[in-house]
N, C-alpha and C. Protein backbone atom coordinates (compact mmCIF):
# COMPACT_ATOMS: atom_id res chain seq x y z
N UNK A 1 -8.70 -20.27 3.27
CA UNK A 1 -7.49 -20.67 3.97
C UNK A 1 -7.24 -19.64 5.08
N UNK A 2 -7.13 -20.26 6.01
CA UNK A 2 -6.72 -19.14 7.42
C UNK A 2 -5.36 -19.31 7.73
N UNK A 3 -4.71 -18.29 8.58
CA UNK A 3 -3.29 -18.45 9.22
C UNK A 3 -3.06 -19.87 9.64
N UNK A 4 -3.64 -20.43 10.52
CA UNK A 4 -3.34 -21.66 11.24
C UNK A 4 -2.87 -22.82 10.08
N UNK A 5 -3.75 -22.61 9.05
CA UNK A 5 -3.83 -24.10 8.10
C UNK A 5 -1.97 -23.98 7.57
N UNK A 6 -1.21 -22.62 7.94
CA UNK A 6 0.03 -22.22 6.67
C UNK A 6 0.64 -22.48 6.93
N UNK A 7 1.92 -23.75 6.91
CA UNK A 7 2.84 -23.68 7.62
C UNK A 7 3.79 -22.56 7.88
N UNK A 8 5.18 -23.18 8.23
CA UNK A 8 6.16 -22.29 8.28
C UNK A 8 7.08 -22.03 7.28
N UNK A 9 7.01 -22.71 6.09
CA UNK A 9 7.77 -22.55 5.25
C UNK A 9 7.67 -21.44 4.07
N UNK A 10 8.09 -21.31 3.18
CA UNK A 10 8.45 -20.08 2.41
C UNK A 10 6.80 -19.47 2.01
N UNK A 11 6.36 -21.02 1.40
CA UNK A 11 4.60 -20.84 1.45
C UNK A 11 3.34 -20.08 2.40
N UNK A 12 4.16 -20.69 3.23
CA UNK A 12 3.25 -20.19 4.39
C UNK A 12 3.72 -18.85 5.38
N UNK A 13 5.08 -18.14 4.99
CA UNK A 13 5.07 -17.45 5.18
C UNK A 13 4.22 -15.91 4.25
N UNK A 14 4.32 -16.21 3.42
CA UNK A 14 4.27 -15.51 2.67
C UNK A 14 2.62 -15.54 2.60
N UNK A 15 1.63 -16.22 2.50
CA UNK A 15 0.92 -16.38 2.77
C UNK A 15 0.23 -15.70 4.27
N UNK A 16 0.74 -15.74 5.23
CA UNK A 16 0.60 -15.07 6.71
C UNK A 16 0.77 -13.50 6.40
N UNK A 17 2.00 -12.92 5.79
CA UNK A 17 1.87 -11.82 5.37
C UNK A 17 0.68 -11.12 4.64
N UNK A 18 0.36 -11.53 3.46
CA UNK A 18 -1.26 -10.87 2.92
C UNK A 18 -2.25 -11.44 3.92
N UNK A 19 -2.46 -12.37 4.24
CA UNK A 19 -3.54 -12.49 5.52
C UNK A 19 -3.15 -10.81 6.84
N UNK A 20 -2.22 -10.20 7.03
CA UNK A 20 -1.83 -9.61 7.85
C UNK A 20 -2.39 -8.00 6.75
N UNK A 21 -2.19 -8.26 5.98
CA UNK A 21 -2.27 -7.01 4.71
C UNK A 21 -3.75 -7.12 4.89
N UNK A 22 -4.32 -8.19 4.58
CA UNK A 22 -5.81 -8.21 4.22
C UNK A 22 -6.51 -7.42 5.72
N UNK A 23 -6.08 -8.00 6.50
CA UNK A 23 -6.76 -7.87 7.56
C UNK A 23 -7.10 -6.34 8.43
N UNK A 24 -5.76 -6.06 7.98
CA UNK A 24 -5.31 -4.28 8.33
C UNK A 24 -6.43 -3.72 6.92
N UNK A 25 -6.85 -4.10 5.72
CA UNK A 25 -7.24 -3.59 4.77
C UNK A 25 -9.23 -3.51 5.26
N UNK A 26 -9.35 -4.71 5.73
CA UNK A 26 -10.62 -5.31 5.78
C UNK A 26 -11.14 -5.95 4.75
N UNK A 27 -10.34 -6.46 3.74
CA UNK A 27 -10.82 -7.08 2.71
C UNK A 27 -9.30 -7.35 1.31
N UNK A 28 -9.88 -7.35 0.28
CA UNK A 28 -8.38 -7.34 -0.30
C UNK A 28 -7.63 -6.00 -0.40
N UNK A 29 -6.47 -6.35 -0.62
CA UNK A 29 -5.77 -4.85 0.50
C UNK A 29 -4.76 -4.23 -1.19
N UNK A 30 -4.62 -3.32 -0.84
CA UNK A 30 -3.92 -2.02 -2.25
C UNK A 30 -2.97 -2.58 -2.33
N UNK A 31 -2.66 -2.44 -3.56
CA UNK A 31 -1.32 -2.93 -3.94
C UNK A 31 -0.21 -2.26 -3.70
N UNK A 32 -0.43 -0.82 -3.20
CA UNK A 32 0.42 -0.12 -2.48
C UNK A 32 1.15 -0.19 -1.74
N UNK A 33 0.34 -1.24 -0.37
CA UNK A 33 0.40 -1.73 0.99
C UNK A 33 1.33 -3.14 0.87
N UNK A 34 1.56 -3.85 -0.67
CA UNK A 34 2.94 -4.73 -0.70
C UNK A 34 4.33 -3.71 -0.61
N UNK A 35 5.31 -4.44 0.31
CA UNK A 35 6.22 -3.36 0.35
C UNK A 35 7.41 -4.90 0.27
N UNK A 36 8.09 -4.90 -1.04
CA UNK A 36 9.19 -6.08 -1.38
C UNK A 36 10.15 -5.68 -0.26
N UNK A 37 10.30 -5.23 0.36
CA UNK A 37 11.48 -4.88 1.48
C UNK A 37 11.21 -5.75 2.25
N UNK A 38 10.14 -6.36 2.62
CA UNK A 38 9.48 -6.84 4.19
C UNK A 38 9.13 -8.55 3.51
N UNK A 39 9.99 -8.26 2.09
CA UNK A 39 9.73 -9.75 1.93
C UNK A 39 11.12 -10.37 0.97
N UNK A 40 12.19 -9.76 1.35
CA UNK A 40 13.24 -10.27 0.15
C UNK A 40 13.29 -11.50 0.38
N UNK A 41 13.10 -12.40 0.60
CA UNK A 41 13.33 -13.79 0.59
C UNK A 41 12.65 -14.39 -0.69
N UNK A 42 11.23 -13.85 -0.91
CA UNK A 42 10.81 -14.23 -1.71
C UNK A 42 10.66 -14.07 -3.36
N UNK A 43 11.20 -12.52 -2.80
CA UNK A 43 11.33 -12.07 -4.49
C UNK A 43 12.11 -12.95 -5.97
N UNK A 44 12.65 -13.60 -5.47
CA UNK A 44 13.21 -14.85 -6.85
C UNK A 44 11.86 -15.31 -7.65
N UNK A 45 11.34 -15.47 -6.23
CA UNK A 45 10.08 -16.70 -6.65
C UNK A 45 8.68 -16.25 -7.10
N UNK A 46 8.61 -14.47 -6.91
CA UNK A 46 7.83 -13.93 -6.99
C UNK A 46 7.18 -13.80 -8.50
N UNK A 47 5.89 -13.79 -8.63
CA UNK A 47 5.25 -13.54 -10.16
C UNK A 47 3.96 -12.57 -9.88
N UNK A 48 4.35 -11.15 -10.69
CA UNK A 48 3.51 -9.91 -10.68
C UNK A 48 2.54 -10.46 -11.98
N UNK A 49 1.52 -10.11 -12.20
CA UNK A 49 0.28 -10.38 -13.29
C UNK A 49 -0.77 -9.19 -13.02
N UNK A 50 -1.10 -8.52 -14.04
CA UNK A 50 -2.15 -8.01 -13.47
C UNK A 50 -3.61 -7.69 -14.78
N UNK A 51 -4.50 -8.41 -14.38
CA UNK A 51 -5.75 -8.31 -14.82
C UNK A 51 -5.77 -7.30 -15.95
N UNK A 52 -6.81 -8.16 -17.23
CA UNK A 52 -6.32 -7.30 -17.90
C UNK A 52 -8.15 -7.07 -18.85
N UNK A 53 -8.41 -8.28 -18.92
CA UNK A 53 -9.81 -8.00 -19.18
C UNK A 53 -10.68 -9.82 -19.49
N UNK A 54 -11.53 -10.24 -19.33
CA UNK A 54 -12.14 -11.24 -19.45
C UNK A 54 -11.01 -12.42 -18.53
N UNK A 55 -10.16 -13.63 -19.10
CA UNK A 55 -9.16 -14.17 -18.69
C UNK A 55 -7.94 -14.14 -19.05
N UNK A 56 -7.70 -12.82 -19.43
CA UNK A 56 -6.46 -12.75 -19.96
C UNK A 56 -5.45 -11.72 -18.76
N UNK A 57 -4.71 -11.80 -18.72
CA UNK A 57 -3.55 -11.37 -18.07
C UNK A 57 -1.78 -10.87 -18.48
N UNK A 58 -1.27 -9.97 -17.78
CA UNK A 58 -0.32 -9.44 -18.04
C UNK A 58 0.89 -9.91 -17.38
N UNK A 59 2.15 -10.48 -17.78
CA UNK A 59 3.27 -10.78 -16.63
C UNK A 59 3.60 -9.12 -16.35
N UNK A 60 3.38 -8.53 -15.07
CA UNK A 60 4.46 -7.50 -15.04
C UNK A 60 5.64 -7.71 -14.43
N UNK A 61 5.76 -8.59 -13.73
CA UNK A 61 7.38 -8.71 -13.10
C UNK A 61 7.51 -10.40 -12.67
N UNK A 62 8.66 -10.99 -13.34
CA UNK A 62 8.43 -12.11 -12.47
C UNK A 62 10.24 -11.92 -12.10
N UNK A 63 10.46 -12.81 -10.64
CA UNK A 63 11.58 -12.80 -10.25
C UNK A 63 12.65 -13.88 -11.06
N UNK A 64 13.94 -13.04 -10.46
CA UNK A 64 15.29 -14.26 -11.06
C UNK A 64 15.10 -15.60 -11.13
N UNK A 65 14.60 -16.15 -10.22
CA UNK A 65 14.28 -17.78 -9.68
C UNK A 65 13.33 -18.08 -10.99
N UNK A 66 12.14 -17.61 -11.14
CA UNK A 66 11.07 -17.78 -12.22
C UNK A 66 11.96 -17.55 -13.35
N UNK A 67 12.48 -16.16 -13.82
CA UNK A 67 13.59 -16.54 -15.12
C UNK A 67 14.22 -17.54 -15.36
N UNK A 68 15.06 -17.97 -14.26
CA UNK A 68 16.09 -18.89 -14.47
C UNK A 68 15.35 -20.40 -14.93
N UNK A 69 14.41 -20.61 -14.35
CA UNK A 69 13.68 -21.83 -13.83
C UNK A 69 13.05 -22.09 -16.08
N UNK A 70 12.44 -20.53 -16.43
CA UNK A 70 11.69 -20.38 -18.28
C UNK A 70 12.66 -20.41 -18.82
N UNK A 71 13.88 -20.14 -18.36
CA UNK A 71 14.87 -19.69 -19.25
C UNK A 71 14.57 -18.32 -20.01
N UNK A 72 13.49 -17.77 -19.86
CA UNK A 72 13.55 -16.07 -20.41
C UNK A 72 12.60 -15.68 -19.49
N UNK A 73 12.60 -14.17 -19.72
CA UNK A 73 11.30 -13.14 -19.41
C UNK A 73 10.16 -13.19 -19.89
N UNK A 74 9.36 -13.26 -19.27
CA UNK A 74 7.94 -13.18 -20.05
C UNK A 74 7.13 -11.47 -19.59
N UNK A 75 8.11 -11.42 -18.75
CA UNK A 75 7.86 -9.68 -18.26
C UNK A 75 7.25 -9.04 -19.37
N UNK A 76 5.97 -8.64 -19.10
CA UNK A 76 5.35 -7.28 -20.43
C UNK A 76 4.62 -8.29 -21.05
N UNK A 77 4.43 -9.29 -21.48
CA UNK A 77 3.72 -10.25 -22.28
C UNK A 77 2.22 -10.90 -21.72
N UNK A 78 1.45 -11.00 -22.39
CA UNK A 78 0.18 -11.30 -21.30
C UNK A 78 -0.03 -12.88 -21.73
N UNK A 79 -1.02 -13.74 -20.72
CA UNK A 79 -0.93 -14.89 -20.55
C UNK A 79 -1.22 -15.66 -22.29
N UNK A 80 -2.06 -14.73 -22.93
CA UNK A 80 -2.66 -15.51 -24.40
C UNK A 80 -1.93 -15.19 -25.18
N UNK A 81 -0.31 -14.67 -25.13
CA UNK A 81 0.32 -14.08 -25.53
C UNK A 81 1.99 -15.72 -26.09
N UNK A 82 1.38 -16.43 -24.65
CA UNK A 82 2.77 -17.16 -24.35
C UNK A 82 2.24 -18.65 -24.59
N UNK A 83 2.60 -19.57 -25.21
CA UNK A 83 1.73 -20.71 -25.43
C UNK A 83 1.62 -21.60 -24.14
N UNK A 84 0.86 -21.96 -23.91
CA UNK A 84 0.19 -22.84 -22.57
C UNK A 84 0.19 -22.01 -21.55
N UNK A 85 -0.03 -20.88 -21.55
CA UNK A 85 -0.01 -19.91 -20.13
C UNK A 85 -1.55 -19.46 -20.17
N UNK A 86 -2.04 -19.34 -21.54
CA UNK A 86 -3.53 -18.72 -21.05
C UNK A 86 -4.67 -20.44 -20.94
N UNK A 87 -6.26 -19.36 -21.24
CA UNK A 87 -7.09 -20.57 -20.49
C UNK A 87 -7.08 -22.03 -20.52
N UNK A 88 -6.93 -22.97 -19.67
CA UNK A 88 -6.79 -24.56 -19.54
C UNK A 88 -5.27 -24.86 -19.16
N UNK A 89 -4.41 -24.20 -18.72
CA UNK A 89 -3.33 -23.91 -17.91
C UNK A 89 -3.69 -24.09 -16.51
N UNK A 90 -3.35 -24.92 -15.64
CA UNK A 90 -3.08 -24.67 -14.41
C UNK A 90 -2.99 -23.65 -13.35
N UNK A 91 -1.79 -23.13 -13.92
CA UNK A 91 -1.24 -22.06 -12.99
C UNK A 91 -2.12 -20.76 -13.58
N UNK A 92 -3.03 -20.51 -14.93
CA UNK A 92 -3.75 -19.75 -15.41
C UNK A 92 -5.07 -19.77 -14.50
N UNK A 93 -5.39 -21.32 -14.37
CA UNK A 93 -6.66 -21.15 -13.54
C UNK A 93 -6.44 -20.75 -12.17
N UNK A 94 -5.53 -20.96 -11.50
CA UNK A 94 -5.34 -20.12 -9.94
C UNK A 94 -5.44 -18.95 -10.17
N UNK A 95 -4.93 -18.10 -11.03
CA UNK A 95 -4.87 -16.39 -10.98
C UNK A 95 -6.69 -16.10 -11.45
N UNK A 96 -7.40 -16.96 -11.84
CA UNK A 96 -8.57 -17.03 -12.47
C UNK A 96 -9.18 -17.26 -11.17
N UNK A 97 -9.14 -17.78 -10.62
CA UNK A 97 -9.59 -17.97 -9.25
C UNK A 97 -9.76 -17.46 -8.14
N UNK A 98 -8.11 -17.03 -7.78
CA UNK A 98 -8.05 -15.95 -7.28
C UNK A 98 -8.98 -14.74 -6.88
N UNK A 99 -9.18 -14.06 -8.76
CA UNK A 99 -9.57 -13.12 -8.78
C UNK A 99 -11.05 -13.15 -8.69
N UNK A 100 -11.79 -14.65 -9.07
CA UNK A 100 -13.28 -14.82 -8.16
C UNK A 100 -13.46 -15.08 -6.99
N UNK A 101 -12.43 -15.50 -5.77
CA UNK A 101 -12.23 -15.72 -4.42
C UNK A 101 -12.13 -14.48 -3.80
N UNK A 102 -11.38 -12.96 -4.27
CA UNK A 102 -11.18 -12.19 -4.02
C UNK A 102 -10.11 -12.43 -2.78
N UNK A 103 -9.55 -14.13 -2.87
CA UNK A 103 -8.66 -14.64 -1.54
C UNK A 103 -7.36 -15.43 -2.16
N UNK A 104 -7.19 -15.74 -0.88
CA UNK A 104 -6.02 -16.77 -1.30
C UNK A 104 -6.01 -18.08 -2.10
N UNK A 105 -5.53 -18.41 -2.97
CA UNK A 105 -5.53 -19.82 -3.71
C UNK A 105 -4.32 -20.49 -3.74
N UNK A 106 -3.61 -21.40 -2.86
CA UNK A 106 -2.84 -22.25 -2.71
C UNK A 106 -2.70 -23.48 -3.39
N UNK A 107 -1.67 -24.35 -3.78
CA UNK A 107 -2.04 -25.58 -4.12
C UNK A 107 -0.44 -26.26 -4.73
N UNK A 108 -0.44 -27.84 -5.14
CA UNK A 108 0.88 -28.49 -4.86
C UNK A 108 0.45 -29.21 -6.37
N UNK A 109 1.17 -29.56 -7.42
CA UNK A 109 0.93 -30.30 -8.58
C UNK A 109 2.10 -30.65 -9.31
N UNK A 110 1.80 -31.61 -9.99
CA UNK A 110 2.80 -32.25 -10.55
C UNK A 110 3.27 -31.41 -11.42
N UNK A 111 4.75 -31.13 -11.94
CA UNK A 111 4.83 -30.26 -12.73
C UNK A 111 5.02 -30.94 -14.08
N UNK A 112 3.84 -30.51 -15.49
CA UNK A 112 3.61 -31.18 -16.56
C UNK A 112 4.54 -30.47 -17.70
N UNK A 113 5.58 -29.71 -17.70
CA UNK A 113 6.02 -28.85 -18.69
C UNK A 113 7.06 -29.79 -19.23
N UNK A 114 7.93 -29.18 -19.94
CA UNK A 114 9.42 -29.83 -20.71
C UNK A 114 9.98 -30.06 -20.05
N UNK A 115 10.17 -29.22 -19.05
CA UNK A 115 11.96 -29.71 -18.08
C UNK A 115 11.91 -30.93 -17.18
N UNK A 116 13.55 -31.08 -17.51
CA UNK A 116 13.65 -32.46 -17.23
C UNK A 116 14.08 -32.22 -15.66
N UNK A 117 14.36 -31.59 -15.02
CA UNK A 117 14.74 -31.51 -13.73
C UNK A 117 13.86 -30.61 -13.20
N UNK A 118 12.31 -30.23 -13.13
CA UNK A 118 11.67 -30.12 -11.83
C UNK A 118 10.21 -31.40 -12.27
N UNK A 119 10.36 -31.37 -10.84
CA UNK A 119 9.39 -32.53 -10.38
C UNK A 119 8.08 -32.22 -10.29
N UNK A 120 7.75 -31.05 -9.71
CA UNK A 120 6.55 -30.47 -9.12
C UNK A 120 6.63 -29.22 -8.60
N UNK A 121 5.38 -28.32 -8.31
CA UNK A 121 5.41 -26.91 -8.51
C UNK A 121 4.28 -26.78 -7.14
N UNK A 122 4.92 -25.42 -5.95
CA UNK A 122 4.13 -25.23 -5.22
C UNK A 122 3.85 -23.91 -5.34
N UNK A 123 2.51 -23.42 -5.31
CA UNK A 123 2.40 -21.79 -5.52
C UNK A 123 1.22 -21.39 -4.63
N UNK A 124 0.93 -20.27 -4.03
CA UNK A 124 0.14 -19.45 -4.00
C UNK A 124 0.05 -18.33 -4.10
N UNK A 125 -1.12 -17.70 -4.74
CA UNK A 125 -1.63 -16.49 -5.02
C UNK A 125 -2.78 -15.83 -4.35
N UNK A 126 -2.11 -14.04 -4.36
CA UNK A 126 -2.84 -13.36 -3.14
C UNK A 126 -3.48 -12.67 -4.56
N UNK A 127 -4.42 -11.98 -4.23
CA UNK A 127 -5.49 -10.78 -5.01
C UNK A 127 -4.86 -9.28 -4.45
N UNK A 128 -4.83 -8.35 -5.21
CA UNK A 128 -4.30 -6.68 -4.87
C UNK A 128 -5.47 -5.67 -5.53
N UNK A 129 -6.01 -4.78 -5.09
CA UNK A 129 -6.40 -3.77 -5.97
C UNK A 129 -5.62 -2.88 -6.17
N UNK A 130 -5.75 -1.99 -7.06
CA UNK A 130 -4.67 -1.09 -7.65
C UNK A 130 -5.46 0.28 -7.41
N UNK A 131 -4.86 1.54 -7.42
CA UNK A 131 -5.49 2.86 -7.57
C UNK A 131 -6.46 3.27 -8.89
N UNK A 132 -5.88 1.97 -10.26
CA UNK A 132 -6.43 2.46 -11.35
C UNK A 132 -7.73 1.85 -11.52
N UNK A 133 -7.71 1.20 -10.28
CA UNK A 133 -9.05 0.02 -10.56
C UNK A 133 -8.49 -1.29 -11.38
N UNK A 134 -7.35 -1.76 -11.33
CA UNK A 134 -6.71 -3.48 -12.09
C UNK A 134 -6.15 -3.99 -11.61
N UNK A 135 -6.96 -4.86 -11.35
CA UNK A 135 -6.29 -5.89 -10.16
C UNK A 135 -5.29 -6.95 -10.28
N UNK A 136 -4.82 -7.30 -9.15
CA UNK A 136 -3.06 -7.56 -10.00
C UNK A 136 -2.90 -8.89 -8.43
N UNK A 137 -2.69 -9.34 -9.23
CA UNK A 137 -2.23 -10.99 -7.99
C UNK A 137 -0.55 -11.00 -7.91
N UNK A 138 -0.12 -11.48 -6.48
CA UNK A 138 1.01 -12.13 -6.15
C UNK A 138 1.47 -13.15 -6.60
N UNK A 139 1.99 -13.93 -6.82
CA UNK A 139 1.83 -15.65 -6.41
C UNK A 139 3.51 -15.51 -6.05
N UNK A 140 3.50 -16.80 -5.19
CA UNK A 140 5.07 -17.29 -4.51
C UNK A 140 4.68 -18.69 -5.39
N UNK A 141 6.00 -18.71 -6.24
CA UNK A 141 5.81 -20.07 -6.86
C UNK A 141 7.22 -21.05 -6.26
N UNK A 142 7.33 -22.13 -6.33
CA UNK A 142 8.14 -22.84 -5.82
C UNK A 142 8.41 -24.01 -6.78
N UNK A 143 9.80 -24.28 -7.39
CA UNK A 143 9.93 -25.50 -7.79
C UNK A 143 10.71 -26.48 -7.36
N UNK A 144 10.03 -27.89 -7.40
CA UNK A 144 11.08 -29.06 -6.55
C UNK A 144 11.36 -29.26 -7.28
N UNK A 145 12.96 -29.43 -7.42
CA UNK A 145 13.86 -29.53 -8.66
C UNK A 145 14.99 -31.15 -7.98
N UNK A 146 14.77 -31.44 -9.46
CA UNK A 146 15.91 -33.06 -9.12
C UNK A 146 17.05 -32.34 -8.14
N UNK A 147 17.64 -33.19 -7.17
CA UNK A 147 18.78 -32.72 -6.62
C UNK A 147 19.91 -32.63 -7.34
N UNK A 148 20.52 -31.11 -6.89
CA UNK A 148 22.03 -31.25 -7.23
C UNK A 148 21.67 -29.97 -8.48
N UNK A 149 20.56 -29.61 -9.02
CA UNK A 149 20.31 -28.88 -9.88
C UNK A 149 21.04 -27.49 -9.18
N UNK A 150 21.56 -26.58 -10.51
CA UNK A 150 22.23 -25.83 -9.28
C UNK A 150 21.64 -24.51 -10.56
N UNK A 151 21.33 -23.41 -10.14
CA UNK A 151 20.49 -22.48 -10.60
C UNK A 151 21.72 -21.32 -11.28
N UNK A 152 21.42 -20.94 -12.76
CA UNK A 152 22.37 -19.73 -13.45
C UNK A 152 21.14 -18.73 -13.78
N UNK A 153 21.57 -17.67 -13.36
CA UNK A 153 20.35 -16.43 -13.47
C UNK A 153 20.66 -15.47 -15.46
N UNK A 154 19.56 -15.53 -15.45
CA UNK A 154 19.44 -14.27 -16.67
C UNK A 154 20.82 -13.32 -16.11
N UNK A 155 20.90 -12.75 -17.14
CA UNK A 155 22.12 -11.28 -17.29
C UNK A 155 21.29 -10.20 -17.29
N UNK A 156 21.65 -9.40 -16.29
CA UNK A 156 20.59 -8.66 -15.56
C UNK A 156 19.78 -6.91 -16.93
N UNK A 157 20.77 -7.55 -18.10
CA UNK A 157 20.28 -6.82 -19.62
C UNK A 157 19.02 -7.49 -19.61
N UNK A 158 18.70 -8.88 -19.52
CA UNK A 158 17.62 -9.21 -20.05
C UNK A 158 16.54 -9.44 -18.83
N UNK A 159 16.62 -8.63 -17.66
CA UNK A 159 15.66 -8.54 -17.01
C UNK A 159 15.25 -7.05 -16.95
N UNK A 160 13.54 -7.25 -16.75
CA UNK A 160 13.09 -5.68 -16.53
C UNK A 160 11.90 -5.53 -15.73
N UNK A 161 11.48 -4.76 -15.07
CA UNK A 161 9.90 -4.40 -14.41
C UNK A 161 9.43 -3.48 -15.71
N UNK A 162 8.11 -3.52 -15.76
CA UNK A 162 7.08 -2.65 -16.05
C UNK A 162 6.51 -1.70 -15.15
């Protein structure tokens, strides 16, 4: 996926940004070089993961929007940890992907879970290396939610980073 194909929307901004990271990097760029300041718009929607060994994976941070959307944290918990999050998951195989693309993985799907008010799910995920050597993906996830849905956030006790 190149700049041109991204639109302008939250997707495609965000997307233009690690293309801009990558590019200054020459390849996939430190995870250092994300700086959430230069992107608050997205942080609701944001989901930290980072590689953990074979296909398994770690949530380290996901944003308010993603809480609100599970109804809990999955912060600290790894994907084989949470039922339908590890392998034959969807949104499992993009971060799986990802991390063999060493690129961007975009994409638009119906959303198959419990809730009765979102429709469908837009996400993409960038690749990061880390200083420790564990590599750790972005993703901007997006949900189209029935109209009129109106969003109540976690109590900021039950949110945390790792």
């Amino acid at each position: 996926m190149v700049r041109e194909d991204l639109g302008d929307d939250r997707i495609g901004r965000f997307g233009r940004y690690w293309i801009a990271l990558s590019e200054a990097a020459g390849g996939v760029p430190d995870r250092a070089t994300f700086d959430p300041a230069t992107v608050t718009e997205f942080l609701p929607n944001l989901i930290v993961v980072e590689h953990l060994e074979g296909e398994d994976f770690r949530y380290r941070l996901l944003g308010t929007g993603v809480d609100w959307f599970t109804k809990r944290s999955y912060t600290g918990l790894r994907t084989s940890q949470v039922d339908g999050h590890g392998p034959g998951n969807r949104i499992h195989t993009i971060y799986c992907e990802t991390l063999k693309s060493r690129g961007m993985i975009g994409c638009g799907m119906p959303y198959v879970g419990t809730s009765s008010i979102c429709r469908s799910v837009r996400q993409i995920a960038v690749p990061f290396v880390t200083s420790t050597g564990t590599d750790q993906i972005i993703s901007l996830i997006e949900f189209d939610l029935v109209p009129g849905t109106r969003a109540k956030l976690l109590p900021p006790a039950k949110r945390w980073v790792l």
